[in-house]
N, C-alpha and C. Protein backbone atom coordinates (compact mmCIF):
# COMPACT_ATOMS: atom_id res chain seq x y z
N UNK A 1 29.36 88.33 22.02
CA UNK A 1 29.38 87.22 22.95
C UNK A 1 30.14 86.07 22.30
N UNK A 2 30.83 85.50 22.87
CA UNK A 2 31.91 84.56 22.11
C UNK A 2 31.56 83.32 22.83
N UNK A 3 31.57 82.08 22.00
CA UNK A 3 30.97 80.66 22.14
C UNK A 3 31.14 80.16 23.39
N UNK A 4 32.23 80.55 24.56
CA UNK A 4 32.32 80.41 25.56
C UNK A 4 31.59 80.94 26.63
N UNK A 5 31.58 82.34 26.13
CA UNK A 5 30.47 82.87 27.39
C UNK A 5 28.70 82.32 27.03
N UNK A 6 28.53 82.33 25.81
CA UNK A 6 27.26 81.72 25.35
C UNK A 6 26.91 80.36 26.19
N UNK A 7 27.62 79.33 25.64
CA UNK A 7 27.76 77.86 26.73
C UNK A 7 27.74 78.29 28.25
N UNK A 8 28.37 79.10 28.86
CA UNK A 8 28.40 79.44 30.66
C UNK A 8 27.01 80.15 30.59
N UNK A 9 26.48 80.42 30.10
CA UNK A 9 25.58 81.44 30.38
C UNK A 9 24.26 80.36 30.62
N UNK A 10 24.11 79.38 28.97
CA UNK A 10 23.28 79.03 29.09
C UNK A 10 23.21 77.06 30.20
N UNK A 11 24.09 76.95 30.17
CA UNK A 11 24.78 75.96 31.39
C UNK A 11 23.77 76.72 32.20
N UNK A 12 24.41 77.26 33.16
CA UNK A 12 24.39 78.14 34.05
C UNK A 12 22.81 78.13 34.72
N UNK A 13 22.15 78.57 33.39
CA UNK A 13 20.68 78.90 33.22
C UNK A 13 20.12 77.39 33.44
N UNK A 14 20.68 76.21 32.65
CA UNK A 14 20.04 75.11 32.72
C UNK A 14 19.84 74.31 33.67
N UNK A 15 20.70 74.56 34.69
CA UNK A 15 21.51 74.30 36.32
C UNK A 15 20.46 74.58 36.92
N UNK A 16 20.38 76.03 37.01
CA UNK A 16 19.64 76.50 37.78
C UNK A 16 18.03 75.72 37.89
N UNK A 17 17.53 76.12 36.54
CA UNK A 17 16.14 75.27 36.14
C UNK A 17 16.03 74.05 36.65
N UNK A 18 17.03 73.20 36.20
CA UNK A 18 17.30 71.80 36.84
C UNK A 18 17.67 71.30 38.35
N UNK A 19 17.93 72.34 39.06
CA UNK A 19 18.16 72.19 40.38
C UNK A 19 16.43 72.55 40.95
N UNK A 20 15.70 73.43 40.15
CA UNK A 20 14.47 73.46 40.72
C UNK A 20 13.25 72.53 40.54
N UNK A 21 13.55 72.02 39.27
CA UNK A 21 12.82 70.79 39.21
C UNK A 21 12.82 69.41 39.82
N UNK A 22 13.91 69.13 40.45
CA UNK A 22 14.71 67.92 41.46
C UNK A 22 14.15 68.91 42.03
N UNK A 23 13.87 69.54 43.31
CA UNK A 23 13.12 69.96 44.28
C UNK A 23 11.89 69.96 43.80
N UNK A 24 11.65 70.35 43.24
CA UNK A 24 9.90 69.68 42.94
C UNK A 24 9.13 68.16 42.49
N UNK A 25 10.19 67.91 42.23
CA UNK A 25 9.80 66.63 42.02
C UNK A 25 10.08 65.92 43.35
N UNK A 26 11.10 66.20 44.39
CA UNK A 26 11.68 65.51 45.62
C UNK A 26 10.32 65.95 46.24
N UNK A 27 9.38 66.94 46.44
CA UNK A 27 8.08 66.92 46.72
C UNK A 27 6.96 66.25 46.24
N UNK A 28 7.14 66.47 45.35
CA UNK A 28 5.95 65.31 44.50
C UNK A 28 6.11 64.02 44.50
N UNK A 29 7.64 63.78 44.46
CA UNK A 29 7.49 61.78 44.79
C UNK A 29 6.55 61.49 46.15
N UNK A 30 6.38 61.98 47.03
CA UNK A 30 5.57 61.88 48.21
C UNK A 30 3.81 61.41 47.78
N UNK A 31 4.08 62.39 46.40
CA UNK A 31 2.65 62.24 46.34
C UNK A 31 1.64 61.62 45.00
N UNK A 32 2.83 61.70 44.09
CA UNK A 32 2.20 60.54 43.10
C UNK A 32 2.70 59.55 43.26
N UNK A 33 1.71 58.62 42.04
CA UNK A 33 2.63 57.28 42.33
C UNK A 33 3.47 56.93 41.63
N UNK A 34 3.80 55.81 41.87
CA UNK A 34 5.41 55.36 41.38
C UNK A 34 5.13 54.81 40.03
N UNK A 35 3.50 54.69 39.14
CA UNK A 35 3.58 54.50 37.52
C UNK A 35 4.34 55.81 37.21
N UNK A 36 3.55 56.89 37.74
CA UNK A 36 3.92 57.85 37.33
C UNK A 36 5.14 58.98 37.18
N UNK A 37 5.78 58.50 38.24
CA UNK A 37 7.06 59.20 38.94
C UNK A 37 8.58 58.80 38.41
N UNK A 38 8.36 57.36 38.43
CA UNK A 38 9.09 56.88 37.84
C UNK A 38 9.55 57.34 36.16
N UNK A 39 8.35 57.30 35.19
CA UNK A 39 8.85 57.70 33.86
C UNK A 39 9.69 59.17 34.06
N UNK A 40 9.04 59.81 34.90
CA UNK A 40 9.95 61.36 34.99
C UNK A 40 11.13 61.38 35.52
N UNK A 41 11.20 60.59 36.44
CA UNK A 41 12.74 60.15 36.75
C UNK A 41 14.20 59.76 36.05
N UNK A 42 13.29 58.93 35.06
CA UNK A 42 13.78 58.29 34.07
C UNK A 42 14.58 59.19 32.82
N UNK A 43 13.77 59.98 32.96
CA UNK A 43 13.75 61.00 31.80
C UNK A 43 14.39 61.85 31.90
N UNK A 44 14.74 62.69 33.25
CA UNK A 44 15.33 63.40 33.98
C UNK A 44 17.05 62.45 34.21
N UNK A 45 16.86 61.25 34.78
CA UNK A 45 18.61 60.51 34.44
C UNK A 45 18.73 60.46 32.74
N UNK A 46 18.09 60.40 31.91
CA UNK A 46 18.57 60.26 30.88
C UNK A 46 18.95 61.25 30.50
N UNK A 47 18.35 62.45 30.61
CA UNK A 47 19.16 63.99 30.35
C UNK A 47 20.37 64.23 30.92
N UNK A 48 20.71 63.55 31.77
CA UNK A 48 22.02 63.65 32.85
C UNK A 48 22.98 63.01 32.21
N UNK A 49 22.69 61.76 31.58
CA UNK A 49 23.48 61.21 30.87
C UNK A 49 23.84 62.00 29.62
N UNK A 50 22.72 62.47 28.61
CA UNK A 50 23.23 63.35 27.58
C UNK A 50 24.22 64.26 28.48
N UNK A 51 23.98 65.13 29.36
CA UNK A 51 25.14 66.04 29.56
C UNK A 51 26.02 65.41 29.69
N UNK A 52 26.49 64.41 30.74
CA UNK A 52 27.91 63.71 30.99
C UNK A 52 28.18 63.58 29.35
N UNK A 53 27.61 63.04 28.30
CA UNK A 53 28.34 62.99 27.29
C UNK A 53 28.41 63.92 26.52
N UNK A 54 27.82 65.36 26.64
CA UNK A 54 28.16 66.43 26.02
C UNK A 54 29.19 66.73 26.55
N UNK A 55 29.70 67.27 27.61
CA UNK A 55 30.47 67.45 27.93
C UNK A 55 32.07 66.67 27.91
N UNK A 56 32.08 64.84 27.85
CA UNK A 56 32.87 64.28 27.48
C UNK A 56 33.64 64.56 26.24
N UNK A 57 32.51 64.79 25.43
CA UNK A 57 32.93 65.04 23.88
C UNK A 57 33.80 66.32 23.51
N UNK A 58 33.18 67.42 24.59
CA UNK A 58 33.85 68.61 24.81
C UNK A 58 34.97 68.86 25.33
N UNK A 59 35.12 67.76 25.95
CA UNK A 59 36.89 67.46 26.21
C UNK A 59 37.21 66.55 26.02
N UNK A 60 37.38 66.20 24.73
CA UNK A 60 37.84 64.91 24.48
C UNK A 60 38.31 63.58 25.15
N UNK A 61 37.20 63.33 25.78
CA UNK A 61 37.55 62.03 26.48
C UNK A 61 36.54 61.01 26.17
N UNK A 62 36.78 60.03 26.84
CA UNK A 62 36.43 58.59 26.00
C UNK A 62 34.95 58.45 27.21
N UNK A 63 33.73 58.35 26.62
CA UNK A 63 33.10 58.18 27.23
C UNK A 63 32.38 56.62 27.82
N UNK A 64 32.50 56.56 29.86
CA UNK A 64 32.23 55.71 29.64
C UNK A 64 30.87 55.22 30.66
N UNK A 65 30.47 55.64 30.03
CA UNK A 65 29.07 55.88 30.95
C UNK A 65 28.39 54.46 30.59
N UNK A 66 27.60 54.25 31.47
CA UNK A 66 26.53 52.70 31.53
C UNK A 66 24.94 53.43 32.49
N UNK A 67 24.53 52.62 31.57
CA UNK A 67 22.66 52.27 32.57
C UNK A 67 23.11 51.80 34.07
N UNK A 68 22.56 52.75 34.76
CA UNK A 68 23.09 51.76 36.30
C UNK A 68 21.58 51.48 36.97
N UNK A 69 20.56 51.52 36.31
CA UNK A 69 19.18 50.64 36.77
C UNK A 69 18.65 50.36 35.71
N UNK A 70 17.50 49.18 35.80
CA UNK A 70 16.53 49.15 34.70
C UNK A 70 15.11 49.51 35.26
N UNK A 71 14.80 48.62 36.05
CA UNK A 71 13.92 48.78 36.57
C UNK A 71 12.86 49.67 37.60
N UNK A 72 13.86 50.08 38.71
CA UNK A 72 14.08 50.95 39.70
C UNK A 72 14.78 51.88 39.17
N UNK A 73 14.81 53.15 39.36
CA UNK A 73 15.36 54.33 39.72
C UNK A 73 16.11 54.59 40.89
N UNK A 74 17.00 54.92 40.69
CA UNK A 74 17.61 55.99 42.02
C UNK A 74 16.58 56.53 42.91
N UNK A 75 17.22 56.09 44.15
CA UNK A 75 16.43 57.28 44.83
C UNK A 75 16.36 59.06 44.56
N UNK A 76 15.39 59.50 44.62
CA UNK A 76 15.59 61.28 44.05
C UNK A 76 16.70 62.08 45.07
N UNK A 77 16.73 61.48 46.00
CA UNK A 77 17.55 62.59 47.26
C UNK A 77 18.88 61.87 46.71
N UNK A 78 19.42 60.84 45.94
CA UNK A 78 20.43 60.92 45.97
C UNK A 78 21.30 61.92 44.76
N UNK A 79 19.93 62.29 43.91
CA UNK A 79 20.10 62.86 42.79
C UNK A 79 20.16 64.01 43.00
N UNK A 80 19.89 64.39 44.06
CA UNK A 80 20.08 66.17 44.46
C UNK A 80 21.18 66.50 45.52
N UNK A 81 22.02 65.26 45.57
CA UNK A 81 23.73 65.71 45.97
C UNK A 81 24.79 65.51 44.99
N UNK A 82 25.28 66.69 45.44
CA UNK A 82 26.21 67.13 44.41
C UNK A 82 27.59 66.64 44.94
C-alpha cells in the first residue's frame, strides 16, 4: 500500500464517520442544551480547521484560515453543506 492510497483510504474512512456524527448531533441539538452542545460544536469546528490546515500544508499553500466565532457557533445545518 503506498502513502497515497493509505491517506485516501483513511480520509475516506474519516469522512464517512464525520458525516455521521454531524447527523447526530443535527439531532441532538434539538435536545440538549446549548451549555452542552455548544463545547461539541466547538470541538468538532476545531477539527475542521486542523484538516483545512493539514491539507494546506500538503499542498503547499499559505494558510489562511481565522476563528470566524467566539462566542456562538455556527449553525449545525450549515455545517452539513457541502
Amino acid at each position: 500500500m503506498t502513502s497515497q492510497s493509505l491517506f485516501c483510504a483513511l480520509f475516506g474512512y474519516k469522512a464517512q464517520i464525520e458525516d455521521e456524527l454531524l447527523e447526530a448531533m443535527l439531532r441532538a441539538e434539538k435536545t440538549i442544551s446549548a451549555d452542552r452542545f455548544h463545547p461539541a460544536l466547538e470541538t468538532l469546528y476545531h477539527l475542521h480547521l486542523v484538516d483545512r490546515i493539514f491539507s494546506l500544508n500538503l499542498q503547499k499553500m499559505a494558510q489562511t484560515h481565522r476563528r470566524t466565532w467566539v462566542n456562538d457557533p455556527p449553525p449545525l445545518a450549515r455545517s452539513l453543506q457541502r
